[in-house]
C-alpha atoms as a PDB file:
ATOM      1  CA  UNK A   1      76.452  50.188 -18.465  1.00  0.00           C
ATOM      2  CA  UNK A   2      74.972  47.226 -19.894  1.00  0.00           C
ATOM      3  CA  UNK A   3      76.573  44.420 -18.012  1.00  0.00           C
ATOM      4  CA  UNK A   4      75.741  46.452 -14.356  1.00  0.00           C
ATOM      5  CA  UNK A   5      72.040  46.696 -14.482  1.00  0.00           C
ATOM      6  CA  UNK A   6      72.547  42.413 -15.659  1.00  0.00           C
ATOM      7  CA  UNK A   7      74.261  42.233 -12.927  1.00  0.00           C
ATOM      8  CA  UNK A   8      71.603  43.860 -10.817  1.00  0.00           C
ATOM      9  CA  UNK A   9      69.026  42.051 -11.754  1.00  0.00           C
ATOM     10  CA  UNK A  10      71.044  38.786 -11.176  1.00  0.00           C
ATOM     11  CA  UNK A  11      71.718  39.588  -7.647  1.00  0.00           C
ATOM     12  CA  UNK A  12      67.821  40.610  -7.213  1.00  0.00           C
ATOM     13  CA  UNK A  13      66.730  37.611  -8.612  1.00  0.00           C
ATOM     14  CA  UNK A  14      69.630  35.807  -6.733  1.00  0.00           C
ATOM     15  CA  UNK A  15      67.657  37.635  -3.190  1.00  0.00           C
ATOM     16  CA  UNK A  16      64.473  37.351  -4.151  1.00  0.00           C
ATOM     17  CA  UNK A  17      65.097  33.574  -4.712  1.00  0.00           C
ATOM     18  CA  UNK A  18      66.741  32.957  -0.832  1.00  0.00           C
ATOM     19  CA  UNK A  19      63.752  35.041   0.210  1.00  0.00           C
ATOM     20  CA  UNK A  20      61.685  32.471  -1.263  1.00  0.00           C
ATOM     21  CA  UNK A  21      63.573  29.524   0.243  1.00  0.00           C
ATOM     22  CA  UNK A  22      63.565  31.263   3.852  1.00  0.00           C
ATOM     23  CA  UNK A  23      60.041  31.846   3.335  1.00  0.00           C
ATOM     24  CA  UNK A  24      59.509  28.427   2.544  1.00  0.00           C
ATOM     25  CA  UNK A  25      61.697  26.473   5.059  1.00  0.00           C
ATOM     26  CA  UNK A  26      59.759  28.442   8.389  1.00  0.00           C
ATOM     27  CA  UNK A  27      56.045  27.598   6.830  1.00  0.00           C
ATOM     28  CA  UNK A  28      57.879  23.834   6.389  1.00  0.00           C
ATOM     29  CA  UNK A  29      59.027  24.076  10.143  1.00  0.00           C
ATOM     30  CA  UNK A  30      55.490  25.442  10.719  1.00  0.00           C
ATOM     31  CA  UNK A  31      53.397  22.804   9.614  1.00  0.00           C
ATOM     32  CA  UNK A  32      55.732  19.721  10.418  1.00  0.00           C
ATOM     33  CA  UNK A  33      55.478  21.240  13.959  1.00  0.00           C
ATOM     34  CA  UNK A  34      51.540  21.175  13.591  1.00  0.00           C
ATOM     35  CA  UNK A  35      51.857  17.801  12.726  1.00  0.00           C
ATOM     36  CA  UNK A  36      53.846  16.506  14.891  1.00  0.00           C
ATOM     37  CA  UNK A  37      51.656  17.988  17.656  1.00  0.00           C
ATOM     38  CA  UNK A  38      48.430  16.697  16.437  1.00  0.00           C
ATOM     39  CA  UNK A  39      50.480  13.253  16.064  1.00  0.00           C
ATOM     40  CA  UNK A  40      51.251  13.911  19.570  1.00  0.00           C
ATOM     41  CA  UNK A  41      47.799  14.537  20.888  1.00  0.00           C
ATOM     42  CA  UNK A  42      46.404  11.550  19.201  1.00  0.00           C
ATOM     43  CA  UNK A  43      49.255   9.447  21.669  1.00  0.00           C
ATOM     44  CA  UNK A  44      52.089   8.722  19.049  1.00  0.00           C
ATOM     45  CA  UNK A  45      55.142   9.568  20.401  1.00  0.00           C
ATOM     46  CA  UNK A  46      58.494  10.237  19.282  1.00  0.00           C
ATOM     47  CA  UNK A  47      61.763   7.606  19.593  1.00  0.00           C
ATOM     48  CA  UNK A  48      63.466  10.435  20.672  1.00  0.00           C
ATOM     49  CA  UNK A  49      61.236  11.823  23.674  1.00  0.00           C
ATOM     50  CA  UNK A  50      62.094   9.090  25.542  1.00  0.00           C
ATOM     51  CA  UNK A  51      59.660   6.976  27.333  1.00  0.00           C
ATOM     52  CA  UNK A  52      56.672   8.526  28.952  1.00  0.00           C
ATOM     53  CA  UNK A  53      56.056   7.663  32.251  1.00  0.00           C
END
């Protein structure tokens, strides 16, 4: 009985530590968009927009 609630609590921990990484990775994508708009605003551009016209 022993080893199944270890191995419970390994796969929780195992979830609860993507859910954490997922979590992470969108606010990442979040704020790098944020960035990149302000950059944007301010009239730096990306390489790989192209030129503006």
């Amino acid at each position: 009985m022993e080893h199944a609630v270890f191995i419970l609590w390994a796969y929780l921990g195992v979830a609860v530590l993507v859910a954490a990484l997922v979590l992470y990775v969108a606010w990442d994508a979040r704020r790098v968009a944020a960035r990149l708009k302000a950059l944007e605003a301010r009239g730096i551009r990306r390489r790989s927009a192209g030129k503006a016209s």
